[in-house]
PDB file of N, CA and C in Angstrom:
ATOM      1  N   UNK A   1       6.883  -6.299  27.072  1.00  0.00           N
ATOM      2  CA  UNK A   1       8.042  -5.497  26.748  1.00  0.00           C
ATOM      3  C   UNK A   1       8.691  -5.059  28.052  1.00  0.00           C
ATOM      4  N   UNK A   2       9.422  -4.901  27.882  1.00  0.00           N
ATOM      5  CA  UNK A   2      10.769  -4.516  29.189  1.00  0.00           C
ATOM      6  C   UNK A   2      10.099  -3.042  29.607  1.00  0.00           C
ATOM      7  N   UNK A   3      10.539  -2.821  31.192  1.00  0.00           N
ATOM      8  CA  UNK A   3       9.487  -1.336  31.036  1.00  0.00           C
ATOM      9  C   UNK A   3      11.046  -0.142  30.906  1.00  0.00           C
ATOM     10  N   UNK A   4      11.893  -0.490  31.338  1.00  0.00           N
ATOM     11  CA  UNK A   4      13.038   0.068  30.643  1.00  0.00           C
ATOM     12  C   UNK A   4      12.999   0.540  29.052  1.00  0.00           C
ATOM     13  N   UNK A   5      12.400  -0.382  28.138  1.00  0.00           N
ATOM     14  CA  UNK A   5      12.335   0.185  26.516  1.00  0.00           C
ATOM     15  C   UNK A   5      11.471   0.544  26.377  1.00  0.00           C
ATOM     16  N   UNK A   6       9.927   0.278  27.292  1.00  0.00           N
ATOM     17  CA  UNK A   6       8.906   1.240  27.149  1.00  0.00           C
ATOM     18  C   UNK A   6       9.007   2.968  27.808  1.00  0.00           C
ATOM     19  N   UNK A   7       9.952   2.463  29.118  1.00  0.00           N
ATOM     20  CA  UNK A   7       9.769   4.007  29.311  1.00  0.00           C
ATOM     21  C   UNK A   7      10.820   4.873  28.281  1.00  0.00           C
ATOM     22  N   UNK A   8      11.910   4.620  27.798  1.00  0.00           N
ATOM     23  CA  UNK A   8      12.699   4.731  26.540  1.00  0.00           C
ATOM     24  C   UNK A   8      12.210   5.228  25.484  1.00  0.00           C
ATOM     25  N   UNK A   9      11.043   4.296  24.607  1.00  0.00           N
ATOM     26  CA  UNK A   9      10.179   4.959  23.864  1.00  0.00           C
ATOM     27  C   UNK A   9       9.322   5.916  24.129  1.00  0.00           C
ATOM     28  N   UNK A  10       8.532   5.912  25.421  1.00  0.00           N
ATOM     29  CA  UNK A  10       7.673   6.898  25.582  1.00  0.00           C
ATOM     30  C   UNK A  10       8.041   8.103  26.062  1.00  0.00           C
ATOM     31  N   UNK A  11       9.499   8.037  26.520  1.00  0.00           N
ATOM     32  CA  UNK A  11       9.959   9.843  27.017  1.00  0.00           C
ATOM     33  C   UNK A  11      10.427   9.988  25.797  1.00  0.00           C
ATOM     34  N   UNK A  12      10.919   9.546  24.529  1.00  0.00           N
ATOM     35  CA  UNK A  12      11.446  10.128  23.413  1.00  0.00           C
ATOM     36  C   UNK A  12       9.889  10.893  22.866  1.00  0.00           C
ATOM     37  N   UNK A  13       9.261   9.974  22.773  1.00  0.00           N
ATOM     38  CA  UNK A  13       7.907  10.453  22.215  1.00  0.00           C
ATOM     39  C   UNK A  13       7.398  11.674  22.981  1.00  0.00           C
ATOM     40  N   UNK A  14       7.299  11.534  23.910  1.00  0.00           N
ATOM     41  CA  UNK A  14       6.963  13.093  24.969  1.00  0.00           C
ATOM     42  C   UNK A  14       7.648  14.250  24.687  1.00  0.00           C
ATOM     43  N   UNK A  15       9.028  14.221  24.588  1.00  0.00           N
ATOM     44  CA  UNK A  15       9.715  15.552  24.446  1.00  0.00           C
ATOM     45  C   UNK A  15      10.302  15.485  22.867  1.00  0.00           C
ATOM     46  N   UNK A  16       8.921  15.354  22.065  1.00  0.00           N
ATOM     47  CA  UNK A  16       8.837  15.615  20.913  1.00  0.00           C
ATOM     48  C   UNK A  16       8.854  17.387  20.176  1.00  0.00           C
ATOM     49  N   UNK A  17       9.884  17.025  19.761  1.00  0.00           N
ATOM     50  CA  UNK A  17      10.297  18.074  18.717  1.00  0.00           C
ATOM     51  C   UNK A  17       9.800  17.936  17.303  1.00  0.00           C
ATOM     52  N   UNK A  18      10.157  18.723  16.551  1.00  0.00           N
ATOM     53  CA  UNK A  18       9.682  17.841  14.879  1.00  0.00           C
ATOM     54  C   UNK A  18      10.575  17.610  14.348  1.00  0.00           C
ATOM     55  N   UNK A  19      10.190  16.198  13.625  1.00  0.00           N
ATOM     56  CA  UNK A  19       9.059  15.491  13.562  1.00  0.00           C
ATOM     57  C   UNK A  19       8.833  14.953  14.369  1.00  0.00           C
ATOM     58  N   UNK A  20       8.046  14.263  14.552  1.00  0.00           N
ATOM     59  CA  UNK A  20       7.202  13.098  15.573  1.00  0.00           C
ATOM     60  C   UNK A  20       7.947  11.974  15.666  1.00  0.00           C
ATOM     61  N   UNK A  21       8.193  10.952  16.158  1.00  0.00           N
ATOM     62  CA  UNK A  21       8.757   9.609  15.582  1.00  0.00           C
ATOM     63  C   UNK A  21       7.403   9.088  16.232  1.00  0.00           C
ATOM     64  N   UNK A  22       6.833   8.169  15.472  1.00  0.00           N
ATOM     65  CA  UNK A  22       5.512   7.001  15.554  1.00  0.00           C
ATOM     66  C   UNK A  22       5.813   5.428  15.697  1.00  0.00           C
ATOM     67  N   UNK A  23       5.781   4.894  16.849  1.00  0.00           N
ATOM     68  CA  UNK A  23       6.552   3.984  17.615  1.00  0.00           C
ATOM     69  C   UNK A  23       5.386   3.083  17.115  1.00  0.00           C
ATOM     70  N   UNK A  24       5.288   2.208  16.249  1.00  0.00           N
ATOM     71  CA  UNK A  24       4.384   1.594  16.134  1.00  0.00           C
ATOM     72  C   UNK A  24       3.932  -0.136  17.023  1.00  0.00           C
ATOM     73  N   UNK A  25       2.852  -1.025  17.280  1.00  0.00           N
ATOM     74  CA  UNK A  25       2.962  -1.813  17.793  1.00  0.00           C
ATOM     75  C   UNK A  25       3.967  -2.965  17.848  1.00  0.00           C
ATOM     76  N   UNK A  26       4.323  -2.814  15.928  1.00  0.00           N
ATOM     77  CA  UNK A  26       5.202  -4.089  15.611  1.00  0.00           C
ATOM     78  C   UNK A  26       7.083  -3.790  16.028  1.00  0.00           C
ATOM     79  N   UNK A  27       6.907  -2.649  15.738  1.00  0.00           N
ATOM     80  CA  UNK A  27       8.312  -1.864  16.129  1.00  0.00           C
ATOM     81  C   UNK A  27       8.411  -2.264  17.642  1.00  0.00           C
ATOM     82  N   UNK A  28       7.638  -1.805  18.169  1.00  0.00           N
ATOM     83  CA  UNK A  28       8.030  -1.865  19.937  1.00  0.00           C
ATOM     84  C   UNK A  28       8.596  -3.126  20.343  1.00  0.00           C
ATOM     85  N   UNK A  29       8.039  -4.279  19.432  1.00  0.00           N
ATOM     86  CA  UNK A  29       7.945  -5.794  19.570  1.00  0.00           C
ATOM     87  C   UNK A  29       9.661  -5.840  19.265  1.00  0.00           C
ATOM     88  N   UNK A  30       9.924  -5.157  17.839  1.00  0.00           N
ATOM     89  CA  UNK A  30      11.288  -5.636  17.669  1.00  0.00           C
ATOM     90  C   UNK A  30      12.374  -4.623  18.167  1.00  0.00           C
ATOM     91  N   UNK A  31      11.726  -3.665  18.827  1.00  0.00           N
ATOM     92  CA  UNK A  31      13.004  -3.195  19.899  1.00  0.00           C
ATOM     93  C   UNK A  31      13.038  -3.786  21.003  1.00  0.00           C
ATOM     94  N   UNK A  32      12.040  -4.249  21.848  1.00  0.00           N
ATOM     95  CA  UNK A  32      12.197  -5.073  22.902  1.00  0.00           C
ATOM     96  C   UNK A  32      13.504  -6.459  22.604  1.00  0.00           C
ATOM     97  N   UNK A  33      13.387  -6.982  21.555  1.00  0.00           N
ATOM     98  CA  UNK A  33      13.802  -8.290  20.879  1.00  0.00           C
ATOM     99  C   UNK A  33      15.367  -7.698  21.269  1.00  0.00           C
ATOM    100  N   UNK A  34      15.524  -6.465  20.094  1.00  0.00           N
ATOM    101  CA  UNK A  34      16.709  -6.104  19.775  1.00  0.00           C
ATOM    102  C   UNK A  34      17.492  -5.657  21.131  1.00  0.00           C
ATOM    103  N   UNK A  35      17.095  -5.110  21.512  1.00  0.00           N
ATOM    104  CA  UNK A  35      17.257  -4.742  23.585  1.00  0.00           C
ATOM    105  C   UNK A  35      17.725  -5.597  24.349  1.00  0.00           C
ATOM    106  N   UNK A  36      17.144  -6.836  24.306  1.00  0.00           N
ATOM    107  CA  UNK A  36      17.391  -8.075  24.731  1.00  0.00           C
ATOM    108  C   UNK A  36      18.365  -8.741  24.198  1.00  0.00           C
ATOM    109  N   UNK A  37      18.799  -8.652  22.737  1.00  0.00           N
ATOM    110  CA  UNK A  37      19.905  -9.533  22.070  1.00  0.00           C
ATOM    111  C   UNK A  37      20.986  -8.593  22.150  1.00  0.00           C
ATOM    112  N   UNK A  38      20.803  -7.403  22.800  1.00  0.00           N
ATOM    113  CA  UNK A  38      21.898  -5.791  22.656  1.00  0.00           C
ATOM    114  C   UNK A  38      21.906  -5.375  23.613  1.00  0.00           C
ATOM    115  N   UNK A  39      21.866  -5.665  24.902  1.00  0.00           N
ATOM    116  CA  UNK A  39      21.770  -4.622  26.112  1.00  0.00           C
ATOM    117  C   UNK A  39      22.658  -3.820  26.189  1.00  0.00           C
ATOM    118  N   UNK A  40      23.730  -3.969  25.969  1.00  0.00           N
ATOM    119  CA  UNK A  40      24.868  -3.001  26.083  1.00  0.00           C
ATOM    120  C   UNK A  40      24.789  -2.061  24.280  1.00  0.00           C
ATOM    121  N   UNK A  41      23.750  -1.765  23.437  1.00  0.00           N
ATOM    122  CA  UNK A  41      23.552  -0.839  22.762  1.00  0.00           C
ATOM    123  C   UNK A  41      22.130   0.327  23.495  1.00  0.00           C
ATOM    124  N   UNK A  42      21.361  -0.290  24.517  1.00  0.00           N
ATOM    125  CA  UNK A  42      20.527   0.703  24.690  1.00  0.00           C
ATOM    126  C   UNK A  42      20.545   2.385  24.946  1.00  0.00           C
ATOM    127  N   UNK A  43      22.049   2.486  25.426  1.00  0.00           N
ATOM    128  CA  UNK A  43      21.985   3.619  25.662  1.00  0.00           C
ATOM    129  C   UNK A  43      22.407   4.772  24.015  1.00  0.00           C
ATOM    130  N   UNK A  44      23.038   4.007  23.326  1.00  0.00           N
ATOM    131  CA  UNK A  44      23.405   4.307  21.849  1.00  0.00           C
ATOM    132  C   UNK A  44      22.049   4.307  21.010  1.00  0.00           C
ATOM    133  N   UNK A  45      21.175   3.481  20.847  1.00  0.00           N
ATOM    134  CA  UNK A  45      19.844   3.026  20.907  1.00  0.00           C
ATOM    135  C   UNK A  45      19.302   4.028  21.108  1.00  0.00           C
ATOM    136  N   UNK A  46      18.749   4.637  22.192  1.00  0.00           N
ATOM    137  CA  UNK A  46      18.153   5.575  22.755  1.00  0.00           C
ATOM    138  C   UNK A  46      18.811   7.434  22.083  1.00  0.00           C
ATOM    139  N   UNK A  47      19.891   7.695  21.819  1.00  0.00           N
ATOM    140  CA  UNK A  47      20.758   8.966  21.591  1.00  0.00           C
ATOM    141  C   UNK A  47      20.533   8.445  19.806  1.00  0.00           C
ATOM    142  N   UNK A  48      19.965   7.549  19.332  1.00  0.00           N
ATOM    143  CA  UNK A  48      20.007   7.473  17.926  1.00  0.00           C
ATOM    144  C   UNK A  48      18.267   7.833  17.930  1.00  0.00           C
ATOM    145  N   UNK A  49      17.707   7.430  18.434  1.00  0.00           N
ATOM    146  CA  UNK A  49      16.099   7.495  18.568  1.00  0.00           C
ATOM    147  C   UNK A  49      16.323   9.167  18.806  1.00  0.00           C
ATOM    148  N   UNK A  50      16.747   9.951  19.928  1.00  0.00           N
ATOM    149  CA  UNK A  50      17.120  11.282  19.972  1.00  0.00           C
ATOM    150  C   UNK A  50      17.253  12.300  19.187  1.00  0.00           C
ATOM    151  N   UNK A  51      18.450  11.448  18.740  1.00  0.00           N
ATOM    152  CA  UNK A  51      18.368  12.546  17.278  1.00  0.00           C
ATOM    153  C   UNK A  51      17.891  12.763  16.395  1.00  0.00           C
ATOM    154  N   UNK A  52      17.554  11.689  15.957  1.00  0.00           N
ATOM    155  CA  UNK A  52      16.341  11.423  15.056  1.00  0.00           C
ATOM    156  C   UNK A  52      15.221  12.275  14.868  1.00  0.00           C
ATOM    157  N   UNK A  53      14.921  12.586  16.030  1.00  0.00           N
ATOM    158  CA  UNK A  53      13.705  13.059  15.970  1.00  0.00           C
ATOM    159  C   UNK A  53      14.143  14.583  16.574  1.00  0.00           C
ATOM    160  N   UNK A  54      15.396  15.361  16.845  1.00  0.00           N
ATOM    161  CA  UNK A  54      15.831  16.219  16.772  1.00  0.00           C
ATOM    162  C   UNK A  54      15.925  16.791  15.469  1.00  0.00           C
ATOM    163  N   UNK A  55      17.145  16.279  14.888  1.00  0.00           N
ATOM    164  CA  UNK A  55      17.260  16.351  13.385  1.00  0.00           C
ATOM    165  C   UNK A  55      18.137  15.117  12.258  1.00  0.00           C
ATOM    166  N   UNK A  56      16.924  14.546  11.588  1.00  0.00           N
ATOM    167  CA  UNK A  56      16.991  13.516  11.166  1.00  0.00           C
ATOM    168  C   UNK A  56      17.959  13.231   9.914  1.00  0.00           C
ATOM    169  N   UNK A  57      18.555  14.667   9.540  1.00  0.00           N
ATOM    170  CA  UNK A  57      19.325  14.655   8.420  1.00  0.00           C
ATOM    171  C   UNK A  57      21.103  15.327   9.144  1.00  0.00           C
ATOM    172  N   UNK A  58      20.997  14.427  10.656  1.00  0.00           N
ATOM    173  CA  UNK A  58      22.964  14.868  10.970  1.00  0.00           C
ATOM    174  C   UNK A  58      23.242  13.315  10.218  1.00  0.00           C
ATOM    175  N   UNK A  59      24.626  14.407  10.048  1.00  0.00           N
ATOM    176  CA  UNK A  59      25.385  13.548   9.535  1.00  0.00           C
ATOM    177  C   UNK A  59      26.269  12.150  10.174  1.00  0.00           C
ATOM    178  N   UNK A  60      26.114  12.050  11.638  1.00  0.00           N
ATOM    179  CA  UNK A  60      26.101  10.653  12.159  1.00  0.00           C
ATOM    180  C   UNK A  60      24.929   9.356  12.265  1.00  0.00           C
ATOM    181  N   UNK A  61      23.592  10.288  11.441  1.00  0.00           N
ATOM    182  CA  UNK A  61      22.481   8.940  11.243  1.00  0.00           C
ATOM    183  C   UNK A  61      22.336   8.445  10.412  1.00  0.00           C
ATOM    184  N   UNK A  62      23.543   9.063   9.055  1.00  0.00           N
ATOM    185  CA  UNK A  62      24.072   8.650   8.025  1.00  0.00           C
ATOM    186  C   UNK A  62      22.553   8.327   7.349  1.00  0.00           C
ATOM    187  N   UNK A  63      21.700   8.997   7.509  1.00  0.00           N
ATOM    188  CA  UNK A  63      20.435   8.872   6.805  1.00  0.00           C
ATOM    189  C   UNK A  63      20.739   8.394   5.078  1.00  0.00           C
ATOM    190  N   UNK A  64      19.961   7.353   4.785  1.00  0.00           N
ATOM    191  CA  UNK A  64      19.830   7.300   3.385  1.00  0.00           C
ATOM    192  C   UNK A  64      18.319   6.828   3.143  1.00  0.00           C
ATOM    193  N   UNK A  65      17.984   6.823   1.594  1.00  0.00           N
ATOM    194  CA  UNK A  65      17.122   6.042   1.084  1.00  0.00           C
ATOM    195  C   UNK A  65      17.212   4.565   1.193  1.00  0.00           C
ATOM    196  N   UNK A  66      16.932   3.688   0.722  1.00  0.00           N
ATOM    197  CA  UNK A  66      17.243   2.045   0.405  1.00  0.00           C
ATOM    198  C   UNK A  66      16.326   1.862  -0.782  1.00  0.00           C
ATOM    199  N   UNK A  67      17.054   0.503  -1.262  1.00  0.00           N
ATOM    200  CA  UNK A  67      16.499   0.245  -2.838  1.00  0.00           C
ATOM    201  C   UNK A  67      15.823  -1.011  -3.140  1.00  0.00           C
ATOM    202  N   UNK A  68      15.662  -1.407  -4.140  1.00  0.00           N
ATOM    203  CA  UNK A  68      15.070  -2.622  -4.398  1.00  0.00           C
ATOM    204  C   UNK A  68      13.151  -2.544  -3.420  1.00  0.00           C
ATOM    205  N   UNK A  69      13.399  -3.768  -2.728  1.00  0.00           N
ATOM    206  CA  UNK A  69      11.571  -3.843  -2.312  1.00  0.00           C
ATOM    207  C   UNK A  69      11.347  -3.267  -1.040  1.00  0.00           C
ATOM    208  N   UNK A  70      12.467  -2.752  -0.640  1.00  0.00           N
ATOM    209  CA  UNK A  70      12.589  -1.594   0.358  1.00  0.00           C
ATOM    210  C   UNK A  70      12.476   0.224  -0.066  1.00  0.00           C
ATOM    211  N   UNK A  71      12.632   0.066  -0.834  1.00  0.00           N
ATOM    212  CA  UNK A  71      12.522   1.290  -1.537  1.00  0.00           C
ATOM    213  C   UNK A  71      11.584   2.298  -1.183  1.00  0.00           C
ATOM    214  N   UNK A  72      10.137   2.068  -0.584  1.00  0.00           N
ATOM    215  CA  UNK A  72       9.248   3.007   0.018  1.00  0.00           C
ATOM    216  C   UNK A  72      10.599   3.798   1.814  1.00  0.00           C
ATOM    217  N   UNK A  73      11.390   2.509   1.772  1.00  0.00           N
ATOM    218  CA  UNK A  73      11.650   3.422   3.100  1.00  0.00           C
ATOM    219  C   UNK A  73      13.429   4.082   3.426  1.00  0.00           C
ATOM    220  N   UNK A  74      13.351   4.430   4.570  1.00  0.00           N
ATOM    221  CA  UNK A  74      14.923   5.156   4.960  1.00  0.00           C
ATOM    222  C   UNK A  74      15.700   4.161   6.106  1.00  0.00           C
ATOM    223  N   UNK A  75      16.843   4.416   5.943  1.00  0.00           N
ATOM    224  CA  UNK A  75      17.458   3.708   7.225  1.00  0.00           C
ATOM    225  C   UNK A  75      18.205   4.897   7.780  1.00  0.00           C
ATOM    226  N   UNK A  76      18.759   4.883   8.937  1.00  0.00           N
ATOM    227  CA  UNK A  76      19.765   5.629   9.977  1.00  0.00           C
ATOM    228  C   UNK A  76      20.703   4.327  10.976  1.00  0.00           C
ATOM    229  N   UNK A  77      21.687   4.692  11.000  1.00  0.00           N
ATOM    230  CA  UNK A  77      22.354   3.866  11.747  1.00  0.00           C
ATOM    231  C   UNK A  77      22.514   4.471  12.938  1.00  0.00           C
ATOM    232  N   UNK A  78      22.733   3.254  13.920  1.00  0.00           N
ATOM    233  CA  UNK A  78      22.709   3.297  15.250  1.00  0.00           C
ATOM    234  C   UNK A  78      24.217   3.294  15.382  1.00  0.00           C
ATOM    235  N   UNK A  79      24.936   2.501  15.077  1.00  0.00           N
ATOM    236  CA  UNK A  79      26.233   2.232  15.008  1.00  0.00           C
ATOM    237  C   UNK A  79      26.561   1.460  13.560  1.00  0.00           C
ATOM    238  N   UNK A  80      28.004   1.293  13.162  1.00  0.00           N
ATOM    239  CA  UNK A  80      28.676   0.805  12.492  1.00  0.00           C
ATOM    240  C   UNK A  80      27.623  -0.759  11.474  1.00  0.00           C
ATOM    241  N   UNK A  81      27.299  -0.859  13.103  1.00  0.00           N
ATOM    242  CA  UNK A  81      26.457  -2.648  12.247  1.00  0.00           C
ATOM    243  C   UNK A  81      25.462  -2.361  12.607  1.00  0.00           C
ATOM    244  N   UNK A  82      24.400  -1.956  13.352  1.00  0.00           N
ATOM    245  CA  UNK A  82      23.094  -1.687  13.352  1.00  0.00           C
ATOM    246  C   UNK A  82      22.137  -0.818  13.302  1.00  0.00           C
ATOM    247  N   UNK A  83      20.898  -1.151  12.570  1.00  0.00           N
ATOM    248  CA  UNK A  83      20.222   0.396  11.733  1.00  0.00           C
ATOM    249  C   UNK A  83      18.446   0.198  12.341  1.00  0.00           C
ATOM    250  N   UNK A  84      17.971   1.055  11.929  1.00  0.00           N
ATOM    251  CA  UNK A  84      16.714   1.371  12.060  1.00  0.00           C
ATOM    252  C   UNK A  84      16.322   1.669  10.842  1.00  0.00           C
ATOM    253  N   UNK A  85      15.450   0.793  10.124  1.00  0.00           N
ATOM    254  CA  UNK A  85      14.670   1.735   9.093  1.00  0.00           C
ATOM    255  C   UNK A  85      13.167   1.769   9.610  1.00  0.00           C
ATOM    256  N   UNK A  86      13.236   3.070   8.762  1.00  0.00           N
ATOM    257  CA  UNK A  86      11.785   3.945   8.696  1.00  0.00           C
ATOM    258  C   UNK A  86      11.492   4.300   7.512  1.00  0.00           C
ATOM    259  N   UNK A  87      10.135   4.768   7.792  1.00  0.00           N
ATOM    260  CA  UNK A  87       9.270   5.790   6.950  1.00  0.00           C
ATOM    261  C   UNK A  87       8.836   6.976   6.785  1.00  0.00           C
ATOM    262  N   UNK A  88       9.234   8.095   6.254  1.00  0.00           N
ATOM    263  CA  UNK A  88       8.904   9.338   6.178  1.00  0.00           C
ATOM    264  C   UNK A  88       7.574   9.387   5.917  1.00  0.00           C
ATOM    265  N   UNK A  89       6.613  10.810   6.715  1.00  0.00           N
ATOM    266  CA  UNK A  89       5.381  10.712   5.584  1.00  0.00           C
ATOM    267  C   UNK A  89       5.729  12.628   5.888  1.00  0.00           C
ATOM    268  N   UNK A  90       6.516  13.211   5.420  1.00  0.00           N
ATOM    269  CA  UNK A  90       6.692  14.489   5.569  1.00  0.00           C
ATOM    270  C   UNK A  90       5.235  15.754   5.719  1.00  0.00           C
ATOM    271  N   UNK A  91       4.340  15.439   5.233  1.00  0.00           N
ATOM    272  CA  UNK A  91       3.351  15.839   5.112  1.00  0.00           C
ATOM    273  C   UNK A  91       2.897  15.661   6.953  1.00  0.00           C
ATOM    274  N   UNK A  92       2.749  15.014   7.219  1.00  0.00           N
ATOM    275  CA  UNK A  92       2.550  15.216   8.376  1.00  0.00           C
ATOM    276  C   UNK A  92       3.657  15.350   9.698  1.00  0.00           C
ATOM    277  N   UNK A  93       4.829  15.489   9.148  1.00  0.00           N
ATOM    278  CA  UNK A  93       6.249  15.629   9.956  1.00  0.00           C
ATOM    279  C   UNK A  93       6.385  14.539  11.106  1.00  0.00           C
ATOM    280  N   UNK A  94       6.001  13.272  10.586  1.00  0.00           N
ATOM    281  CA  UNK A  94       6.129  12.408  11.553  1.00  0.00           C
ATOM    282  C   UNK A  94       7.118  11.254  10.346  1.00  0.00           C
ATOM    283  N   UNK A  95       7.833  10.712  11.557  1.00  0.00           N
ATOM    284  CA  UNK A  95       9.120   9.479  11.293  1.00  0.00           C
ATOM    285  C   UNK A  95       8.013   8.262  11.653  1.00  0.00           C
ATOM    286  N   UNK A  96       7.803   7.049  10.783  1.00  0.00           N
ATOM    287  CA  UNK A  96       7.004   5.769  11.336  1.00  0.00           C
ATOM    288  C   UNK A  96       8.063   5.077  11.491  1.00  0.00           C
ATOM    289  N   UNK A  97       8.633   4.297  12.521  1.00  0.00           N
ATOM    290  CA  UNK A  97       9.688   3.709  13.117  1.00  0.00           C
ATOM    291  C   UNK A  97       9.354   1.763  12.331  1.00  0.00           C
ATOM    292  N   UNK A  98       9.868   1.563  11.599  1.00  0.00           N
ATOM    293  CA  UNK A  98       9.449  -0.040  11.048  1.00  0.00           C
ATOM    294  C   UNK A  98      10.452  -1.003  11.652  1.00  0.00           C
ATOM    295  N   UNK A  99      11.444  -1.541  11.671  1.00  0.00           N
ATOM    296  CA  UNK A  99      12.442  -2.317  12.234  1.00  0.00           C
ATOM    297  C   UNK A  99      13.439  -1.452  12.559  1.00  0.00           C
ATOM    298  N   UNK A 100      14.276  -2.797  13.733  1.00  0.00           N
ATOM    299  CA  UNK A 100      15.541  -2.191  14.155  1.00  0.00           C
ATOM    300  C   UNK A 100      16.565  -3.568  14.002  1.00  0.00           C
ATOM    301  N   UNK A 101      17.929  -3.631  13.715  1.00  0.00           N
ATOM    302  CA  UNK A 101      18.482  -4.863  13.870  1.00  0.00           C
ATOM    303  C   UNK A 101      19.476  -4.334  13.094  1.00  0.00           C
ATOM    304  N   UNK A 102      20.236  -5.786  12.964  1.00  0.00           N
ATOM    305  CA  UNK A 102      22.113  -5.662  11.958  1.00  0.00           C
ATOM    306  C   UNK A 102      21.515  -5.293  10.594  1.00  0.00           C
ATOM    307  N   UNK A 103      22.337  -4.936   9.870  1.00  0.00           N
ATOM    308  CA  UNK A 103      22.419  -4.702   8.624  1.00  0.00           C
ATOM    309  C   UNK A 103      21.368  -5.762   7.591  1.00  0.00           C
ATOM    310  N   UNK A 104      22.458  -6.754   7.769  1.00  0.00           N
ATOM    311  CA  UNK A 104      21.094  -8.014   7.036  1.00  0.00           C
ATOM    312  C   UNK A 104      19.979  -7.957   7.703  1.00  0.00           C
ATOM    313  N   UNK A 105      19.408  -7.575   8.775  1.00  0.00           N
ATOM    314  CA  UNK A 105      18.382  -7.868   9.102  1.00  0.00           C
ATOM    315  C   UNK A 105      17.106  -7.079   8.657  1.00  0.00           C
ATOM    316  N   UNK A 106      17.502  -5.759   8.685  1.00  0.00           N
ATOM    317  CA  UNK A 106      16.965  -4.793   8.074  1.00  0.00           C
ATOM    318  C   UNK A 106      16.914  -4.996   6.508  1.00  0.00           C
ATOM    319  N   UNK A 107      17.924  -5.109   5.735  1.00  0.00           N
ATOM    320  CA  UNK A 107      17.675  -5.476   4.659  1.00  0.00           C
ATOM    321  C   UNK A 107      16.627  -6.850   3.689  1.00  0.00           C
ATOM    322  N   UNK A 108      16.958  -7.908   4.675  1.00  0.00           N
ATOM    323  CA  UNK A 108      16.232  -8.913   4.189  1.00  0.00           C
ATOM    324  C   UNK A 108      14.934  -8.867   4.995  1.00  0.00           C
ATOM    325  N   UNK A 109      13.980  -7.771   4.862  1.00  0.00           N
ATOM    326  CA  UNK A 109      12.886  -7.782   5.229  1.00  0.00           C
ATOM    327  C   UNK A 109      11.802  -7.879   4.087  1.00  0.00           C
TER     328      UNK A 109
END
């Protein structure tokens, strides 16, 4: 992984507020990917990861549910065409970070 998106992930994770966001192994894999096919979103990228884990219900992360066989999880957008979905487990006030990518990409998972 790029140490640019590792150090990215790991200072978001450090100056953790609640909730937590939980950067998982497979996630890291597809932000590196997405980083690489997006360089000029990292810094948008990074201020969406931010808030997130500031407060996950503003109204620019356009937080929703999703439906169908996605349905256990949430998305937030990064911008206009690209999202992050996750997983709430509120009980423990942590965000599990699952993919990042365009619209279809996230969806046809």
């Amino acid at each position: 992984m790029e140490i640019s998106i590792l150090i990215l992930l790991r200072n978001i994770s450090k100056e953790s507020h609640m909730p937590k966001l939980t950067f998982t192994f497979s996630y890291e894999k597809r932000a590196e990917k997405f980083i690489k096919k997006h360089p000029e979103l990292l810094s948008q990228y990074g201020k969406t990861l931010e808030l997130l884990e500031i407060n996950p219900s503003h109204p620019s992360l356009r937080l929703h549910k999703l439906q169908g066989k996605l349905s256990d999880l949430y998305s937030v957008s990064i911008n206009i065409s690209y999202r992050i979905s996750l997983e709430f487990t509120l009980f423990k006030d942590e965000i599990i970070l699952i993919n990042v990518g365009s619209h279809n990409e996230i969806y046809r998972q």
